[in-house]
C-alpha atoms as a PDB file:
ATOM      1  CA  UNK A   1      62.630  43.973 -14.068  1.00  0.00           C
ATOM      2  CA  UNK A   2      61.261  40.940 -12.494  1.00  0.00           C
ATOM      3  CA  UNK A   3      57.623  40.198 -13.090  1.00  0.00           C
ATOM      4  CA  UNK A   4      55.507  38.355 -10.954  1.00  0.00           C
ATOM      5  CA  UNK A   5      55.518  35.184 -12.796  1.00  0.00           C
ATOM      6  CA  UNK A   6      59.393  34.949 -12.951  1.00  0.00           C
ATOM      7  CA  UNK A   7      59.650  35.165  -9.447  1.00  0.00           C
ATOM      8  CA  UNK A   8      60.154  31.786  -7.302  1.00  0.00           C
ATOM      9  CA  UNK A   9      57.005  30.760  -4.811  1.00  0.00           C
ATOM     10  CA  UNK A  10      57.200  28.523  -1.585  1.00  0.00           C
ATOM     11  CA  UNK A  11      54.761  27.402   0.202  1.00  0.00           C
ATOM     12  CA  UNK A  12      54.580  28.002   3.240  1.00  0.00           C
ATOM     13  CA  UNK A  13      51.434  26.305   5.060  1.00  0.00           C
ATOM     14  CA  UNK A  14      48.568  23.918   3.458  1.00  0.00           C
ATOM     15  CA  UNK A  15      45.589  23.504   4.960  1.00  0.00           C
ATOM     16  CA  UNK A  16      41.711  21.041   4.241  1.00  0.00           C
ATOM     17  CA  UNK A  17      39.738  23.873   3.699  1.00  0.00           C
ATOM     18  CA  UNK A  18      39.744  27.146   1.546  1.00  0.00           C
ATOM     19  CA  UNK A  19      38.226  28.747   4.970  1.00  0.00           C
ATOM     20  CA  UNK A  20      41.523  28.019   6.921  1.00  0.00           C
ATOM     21  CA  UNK A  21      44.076  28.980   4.113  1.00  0.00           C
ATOM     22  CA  UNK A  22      42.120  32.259   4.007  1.00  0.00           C
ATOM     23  CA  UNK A  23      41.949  32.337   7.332  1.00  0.00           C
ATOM     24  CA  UNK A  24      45.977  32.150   7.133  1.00  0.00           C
ATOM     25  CA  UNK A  25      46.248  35.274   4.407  1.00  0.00           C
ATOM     26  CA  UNK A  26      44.051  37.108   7.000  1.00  0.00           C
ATOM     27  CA  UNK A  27      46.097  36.716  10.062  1.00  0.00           C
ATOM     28  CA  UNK A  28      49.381  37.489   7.635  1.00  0.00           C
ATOM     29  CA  UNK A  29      47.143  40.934   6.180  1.00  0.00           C
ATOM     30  CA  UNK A  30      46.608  41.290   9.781  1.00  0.00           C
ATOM     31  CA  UNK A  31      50.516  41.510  10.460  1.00  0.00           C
ATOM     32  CA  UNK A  32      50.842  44.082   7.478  1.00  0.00           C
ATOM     33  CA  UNK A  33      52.767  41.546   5.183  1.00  0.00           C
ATOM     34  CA  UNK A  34      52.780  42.638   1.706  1.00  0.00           C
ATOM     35  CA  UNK A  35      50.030  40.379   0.181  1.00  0.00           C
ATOM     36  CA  UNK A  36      50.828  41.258  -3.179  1.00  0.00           C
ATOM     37  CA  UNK A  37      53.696  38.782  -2.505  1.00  0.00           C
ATOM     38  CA  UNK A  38      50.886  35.979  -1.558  1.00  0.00           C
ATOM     39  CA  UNK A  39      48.534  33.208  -3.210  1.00  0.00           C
ATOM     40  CA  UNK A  40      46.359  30.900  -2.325  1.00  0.00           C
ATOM     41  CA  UNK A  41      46.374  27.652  -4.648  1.00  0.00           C
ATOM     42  CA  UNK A  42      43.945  24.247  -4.618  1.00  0.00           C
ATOM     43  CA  UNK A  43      45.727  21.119  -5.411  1.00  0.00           C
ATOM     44  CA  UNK A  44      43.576  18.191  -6.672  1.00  0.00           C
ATOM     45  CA  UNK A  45      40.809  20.558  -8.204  1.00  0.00           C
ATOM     46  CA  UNK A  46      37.746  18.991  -8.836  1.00  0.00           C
ATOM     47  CA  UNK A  47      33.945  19.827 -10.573  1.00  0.00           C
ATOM     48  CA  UNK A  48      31.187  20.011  -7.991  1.00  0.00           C
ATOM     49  CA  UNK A  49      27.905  20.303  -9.151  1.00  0.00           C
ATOM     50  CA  UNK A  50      25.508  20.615  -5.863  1.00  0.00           C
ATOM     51  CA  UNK A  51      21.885  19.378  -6.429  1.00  0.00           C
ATOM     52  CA  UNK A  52      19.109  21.482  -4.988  1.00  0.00           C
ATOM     53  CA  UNK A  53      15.777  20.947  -5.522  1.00  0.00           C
ATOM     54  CA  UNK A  54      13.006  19.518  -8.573  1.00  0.00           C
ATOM     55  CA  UNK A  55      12.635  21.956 -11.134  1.00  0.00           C
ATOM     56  CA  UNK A  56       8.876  21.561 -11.600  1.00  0.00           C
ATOM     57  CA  UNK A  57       6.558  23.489 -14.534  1.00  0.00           C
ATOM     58  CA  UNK A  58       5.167  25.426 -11.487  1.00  0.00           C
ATOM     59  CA  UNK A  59       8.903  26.378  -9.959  1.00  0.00           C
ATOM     60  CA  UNK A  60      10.224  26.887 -13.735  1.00  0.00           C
ATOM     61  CA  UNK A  61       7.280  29.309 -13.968  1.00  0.00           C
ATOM     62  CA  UNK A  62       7.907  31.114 -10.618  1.00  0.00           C
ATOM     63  CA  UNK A  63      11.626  31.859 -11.733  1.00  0.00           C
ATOM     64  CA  UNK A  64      10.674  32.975 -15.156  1.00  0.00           C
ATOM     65  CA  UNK A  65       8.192  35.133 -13.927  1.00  0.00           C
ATOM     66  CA  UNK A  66      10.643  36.861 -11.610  1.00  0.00           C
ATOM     67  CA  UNK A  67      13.698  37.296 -14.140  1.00  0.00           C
ATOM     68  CA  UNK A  68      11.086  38.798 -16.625  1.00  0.00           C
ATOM     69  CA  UNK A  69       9.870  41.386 -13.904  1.00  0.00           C
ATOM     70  CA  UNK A  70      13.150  42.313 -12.914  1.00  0.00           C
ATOM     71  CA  UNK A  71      14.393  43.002 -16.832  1.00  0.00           C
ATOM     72  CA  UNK A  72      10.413  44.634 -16.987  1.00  0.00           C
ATOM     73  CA  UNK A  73      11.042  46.900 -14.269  1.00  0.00           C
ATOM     74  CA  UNK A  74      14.891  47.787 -15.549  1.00  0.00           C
ATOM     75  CA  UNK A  75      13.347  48.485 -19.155  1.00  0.00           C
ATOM     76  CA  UNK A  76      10.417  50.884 -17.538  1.00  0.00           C
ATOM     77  CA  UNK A  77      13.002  52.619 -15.869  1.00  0.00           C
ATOM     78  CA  UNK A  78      14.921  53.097 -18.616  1.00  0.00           C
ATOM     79  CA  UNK A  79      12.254  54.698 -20.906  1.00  0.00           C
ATOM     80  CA  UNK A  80      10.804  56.623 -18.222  1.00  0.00           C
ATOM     81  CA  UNK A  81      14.484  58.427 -17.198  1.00  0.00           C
ATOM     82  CA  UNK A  82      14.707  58.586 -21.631  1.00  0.00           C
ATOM     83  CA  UNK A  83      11.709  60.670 -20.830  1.00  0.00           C
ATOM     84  CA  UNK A  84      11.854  62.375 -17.634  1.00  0.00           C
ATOM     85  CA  UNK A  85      11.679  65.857 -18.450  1.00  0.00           C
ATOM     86  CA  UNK A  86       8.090  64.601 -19.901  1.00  0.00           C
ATOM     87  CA  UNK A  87       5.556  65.527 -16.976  1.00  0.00           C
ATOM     88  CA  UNK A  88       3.066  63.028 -18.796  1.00  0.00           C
ATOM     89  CA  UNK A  89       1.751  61.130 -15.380  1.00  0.00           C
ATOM     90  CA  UNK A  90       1.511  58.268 -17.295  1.00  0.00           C
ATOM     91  CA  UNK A  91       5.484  57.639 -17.272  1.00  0.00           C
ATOM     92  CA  UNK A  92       5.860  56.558 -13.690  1.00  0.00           C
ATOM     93  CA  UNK A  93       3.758  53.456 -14.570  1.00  0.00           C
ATOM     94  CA  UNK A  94       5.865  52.059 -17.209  1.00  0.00           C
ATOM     95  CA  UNK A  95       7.546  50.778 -14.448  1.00  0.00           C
ATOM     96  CA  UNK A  96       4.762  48.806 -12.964  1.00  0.00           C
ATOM     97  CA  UNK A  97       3.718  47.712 -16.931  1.00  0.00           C
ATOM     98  CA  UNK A  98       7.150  46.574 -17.349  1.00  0.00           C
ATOM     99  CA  UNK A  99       6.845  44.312 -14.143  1.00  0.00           C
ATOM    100  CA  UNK A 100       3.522  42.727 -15.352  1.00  0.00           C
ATOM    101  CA  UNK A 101       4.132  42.146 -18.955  1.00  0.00           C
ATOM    102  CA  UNK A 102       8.056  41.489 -18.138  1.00  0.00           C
ATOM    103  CA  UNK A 103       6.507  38.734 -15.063  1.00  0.00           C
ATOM    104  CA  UNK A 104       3.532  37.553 -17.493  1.00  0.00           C
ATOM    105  CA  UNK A 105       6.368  36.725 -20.346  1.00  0.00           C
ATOM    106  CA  UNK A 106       8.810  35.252 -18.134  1.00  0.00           C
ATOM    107  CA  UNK A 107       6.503  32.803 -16.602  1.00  0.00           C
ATOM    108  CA  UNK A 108       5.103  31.645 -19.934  1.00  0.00           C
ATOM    109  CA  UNK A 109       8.514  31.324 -21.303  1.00  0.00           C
ATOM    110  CA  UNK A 110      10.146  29.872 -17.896  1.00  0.00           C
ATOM    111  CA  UNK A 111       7.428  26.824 -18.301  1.00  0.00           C
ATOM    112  CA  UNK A 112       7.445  26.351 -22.013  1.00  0.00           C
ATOM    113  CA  UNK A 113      11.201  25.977 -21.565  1.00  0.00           C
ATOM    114  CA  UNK A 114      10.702  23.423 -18.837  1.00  0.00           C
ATOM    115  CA  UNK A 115       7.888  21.692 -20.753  1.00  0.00           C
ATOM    116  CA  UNK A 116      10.245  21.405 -23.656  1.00  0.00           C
ATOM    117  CA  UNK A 117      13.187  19.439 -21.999  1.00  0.00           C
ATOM    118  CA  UNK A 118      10.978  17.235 -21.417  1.00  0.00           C
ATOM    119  CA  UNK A 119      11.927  15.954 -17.724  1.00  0.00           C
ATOM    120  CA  UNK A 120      15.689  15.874 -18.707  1.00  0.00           C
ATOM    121  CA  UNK A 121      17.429  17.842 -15.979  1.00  0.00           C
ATOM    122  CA  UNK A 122      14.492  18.722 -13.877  1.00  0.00           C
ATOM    123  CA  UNK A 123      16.159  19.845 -11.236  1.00  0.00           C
ATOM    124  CA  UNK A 124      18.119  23.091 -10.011  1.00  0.00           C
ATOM    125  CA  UNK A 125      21.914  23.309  -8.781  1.00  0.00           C
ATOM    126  CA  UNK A 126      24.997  25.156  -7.990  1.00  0.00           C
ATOM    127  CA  UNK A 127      27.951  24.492 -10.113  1.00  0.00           C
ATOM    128  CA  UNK A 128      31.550  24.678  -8.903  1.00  0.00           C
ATOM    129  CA  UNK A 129      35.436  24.226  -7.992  1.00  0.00           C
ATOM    130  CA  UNK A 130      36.842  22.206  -4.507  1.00  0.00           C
ATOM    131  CA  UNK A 131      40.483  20.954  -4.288  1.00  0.00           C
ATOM    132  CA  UNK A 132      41.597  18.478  -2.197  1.00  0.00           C
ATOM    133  CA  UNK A 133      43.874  20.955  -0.271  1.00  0.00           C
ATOM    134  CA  UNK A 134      44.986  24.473  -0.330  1.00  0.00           C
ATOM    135  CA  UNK A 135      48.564  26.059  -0.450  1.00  0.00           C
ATOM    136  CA  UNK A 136      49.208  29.458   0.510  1.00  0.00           C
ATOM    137  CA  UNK A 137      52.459  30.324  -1.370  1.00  0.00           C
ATOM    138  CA  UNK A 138      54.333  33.586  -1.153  1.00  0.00           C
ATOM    139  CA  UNK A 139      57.372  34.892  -3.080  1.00  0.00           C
ATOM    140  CA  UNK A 140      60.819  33.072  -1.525  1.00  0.00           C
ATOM    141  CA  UNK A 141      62.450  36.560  -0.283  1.00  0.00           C
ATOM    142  CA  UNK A 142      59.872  36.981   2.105  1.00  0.00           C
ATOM    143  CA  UNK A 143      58.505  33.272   2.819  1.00  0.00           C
ATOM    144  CA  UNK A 144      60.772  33.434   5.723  1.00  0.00           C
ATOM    145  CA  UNK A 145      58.977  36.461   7.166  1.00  0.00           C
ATOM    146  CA  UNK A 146      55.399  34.333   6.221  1.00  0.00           C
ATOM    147  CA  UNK A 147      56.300  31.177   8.334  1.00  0.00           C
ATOM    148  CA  UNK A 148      57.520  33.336  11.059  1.00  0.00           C
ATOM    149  CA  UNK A 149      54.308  35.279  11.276  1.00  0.00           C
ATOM    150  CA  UNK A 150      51.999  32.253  10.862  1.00  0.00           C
ATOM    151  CA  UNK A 151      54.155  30.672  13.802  1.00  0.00           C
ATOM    152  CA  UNK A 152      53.745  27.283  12.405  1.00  0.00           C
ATOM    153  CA  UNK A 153      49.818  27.488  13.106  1.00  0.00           C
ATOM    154  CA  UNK A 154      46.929  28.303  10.754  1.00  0.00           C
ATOM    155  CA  UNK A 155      44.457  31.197  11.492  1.00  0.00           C
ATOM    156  CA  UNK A 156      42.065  28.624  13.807  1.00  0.00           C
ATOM    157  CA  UNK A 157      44.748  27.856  15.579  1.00  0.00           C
ATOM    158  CA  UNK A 158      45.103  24.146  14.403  1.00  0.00           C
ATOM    159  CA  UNK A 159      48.832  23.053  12.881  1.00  0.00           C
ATOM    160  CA  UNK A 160      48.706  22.936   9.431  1.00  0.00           C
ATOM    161  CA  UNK A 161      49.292  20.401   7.054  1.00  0.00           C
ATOM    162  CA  UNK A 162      52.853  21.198   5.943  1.00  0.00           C
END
């Protein structure tokens, strides 16, 4: 049995953006090609790191505070389903305690963090992959049946870059 990784690939459009080669796989799923038989690979990969805003004591605070009231609430909820066959009225507000005291620790911890880098990466950002270009590949017995359906055009319409 063949696997997957034996089999040959050709590509069969490549397009600028990720949006467009996806845009590509769509119109193909659209036609009821076997996408099993389909991938979509970036060529000149690259790191991206995008820069958002300054992380201040204030904003490091703010974020603390909510991660710790979100694991606060989580925890209360936890102990008070443990519990639930308890009709103690007092178990519903473990909840709201674990929000507090979860929001009150995460702020002091979200700043004392901050305060302890010492201004070295005070700011926030979004880390990730771009390539240069994408290639949508399929399997060579049916890349035939691919650049047929995608009738040398990508999904937007435009000619693609192959």
């Amino acid at each position: 049995m063949t696997t997957a990784s034996q089999r040959s690939w050709r590509t069969v459009a490549e397009y600028d953006t990720y949006a467009e080669a996806q845009r590509a796989v769509d119109l193909l799923s659209d036609e009821g090609f076997p996408l099993d038989h389909v991938t979509i690979a970036g060529d000149g990969v690259h790191y991206v790191e995008r820069i958002g805003e300054r992380m201040t004591i204030g904003r490091a605070a703010l974020w603390g505070a909510v991660e710790g009231a979100s694991l606060g609430a989580l925890f209360g909820l936890f102990v008070w389903l443990v519990f639930a066959l308890d009709p103690d009225p007092v178990l519903p507000l473990l909840v709201l305690y674990g929000i507090v005291l979860g929001a009150l620790l995460g702020a002091l911890l979200g700043a004392l963090m901050h305060a302890a880098r010492g201004g070295e990466r005070d700011f926030t950002s979004v880390a990730g992959l771009a390539a240069e270009r994408y290639r949508v590949a399929v399997h060579e017995q049916v890349a035939d049946r691919a650049t047929e359906l995608l009738g040398g055009l990508d999904a937007r319409g435009a000619e693609p870059r192959s």
